[in-house]
Protein backbone atom coordinates (compact mmCIF):
# COMPACT_ATOMS: atom_id res chain seq x y z
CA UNK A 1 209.78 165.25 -70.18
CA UNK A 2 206.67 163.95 -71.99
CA UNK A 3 205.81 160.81 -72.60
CA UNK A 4 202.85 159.33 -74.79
CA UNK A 5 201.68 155.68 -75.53
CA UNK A 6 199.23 154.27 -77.01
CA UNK A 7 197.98 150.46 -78.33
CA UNK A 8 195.61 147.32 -78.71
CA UNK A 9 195.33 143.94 -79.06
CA UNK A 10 192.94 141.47 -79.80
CA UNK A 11 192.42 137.83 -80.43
CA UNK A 12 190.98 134.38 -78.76
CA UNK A 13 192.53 131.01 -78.06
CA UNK A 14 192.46 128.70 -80.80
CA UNK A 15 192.35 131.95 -82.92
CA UNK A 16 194.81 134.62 -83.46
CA UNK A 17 196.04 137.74 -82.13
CA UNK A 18 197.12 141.26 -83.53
CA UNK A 19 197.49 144.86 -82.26
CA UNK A 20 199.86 147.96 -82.60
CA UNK A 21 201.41 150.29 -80.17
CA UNK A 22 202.80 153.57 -81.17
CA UNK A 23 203.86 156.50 -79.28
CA UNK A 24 206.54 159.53 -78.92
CA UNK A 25 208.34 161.61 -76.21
CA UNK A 26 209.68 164.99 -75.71
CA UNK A 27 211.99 166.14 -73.72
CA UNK A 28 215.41 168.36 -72.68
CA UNK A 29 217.43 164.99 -73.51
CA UNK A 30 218.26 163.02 -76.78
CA UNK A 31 218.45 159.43 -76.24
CA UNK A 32 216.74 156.34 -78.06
CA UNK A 33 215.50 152.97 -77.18
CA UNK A 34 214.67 149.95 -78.91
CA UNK A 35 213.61 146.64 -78.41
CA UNK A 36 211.48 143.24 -79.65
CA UNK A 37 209.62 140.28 -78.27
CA UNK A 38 208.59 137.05 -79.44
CA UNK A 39 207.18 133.84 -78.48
CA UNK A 40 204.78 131.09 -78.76
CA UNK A 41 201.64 129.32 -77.60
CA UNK A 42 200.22 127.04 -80.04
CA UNK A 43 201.64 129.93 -82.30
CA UNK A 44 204.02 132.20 -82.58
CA UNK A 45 203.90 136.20 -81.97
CA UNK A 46 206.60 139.31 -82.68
CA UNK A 47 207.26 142.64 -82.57
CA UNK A 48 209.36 145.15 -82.78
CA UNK A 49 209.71 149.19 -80.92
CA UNK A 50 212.11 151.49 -81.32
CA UNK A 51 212.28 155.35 -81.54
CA UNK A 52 214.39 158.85 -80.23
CA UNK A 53 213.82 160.57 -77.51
CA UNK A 54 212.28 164.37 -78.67
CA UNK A 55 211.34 162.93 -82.03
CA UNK A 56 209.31 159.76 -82.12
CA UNK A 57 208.77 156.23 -81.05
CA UNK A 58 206.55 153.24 -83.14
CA UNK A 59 206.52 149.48 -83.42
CA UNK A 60 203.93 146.94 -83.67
CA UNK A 61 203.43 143.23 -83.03
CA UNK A 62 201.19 140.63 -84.20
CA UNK A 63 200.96 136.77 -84.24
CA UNK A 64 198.59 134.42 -84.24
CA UNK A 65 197.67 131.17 -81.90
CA UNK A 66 195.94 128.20 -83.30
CA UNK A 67 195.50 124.54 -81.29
C-alpha cells in the first residue's frame, strides 16, 4: 500500500493560524477514514479529513488566535 501526505501551517500568538493538508493512498484494500479536530487558545481552530482508501483523501483546518 501507498500512502501520501502532505500540509502547512502558519501563524503567531496574538495572531492567527491557517494551513491545509491533503493527501491520497493506494492500495489492494478499500476502506475509508475520517475525522475532525477543534479547539481553542485565545481562539478557536477546526478541521476536517476524510477520504477512501485507493481513491483519495483531503481536509483542511484553519483558525485563528487573538489575546
Amino acid at each position: 500500500m501507498y500512502v501520501w501526505m502532505d500540509g502547512w501551517m502558519d501563524g503567531w500568538m496574538d495572531g492567527w493560524m491557517d494551513g491545509w493538508m491533503d493527501g491520497w493512498m493506494d492500495g489492494w484494500m478499500d476502506g475509508w477514514m475520517d475525522g475532525w479536530m477543534d479547539g481553542w487558545m485565545d481562539g478557536w481552530m477546526d478541521g476536517w479529513m476524510d477520504g477512501w482508501m485507493n481513491e483519495w483523501m483531503d481536509g483542511w483546518m484553519d483558525g485563528w488566535m487573538d489575546g
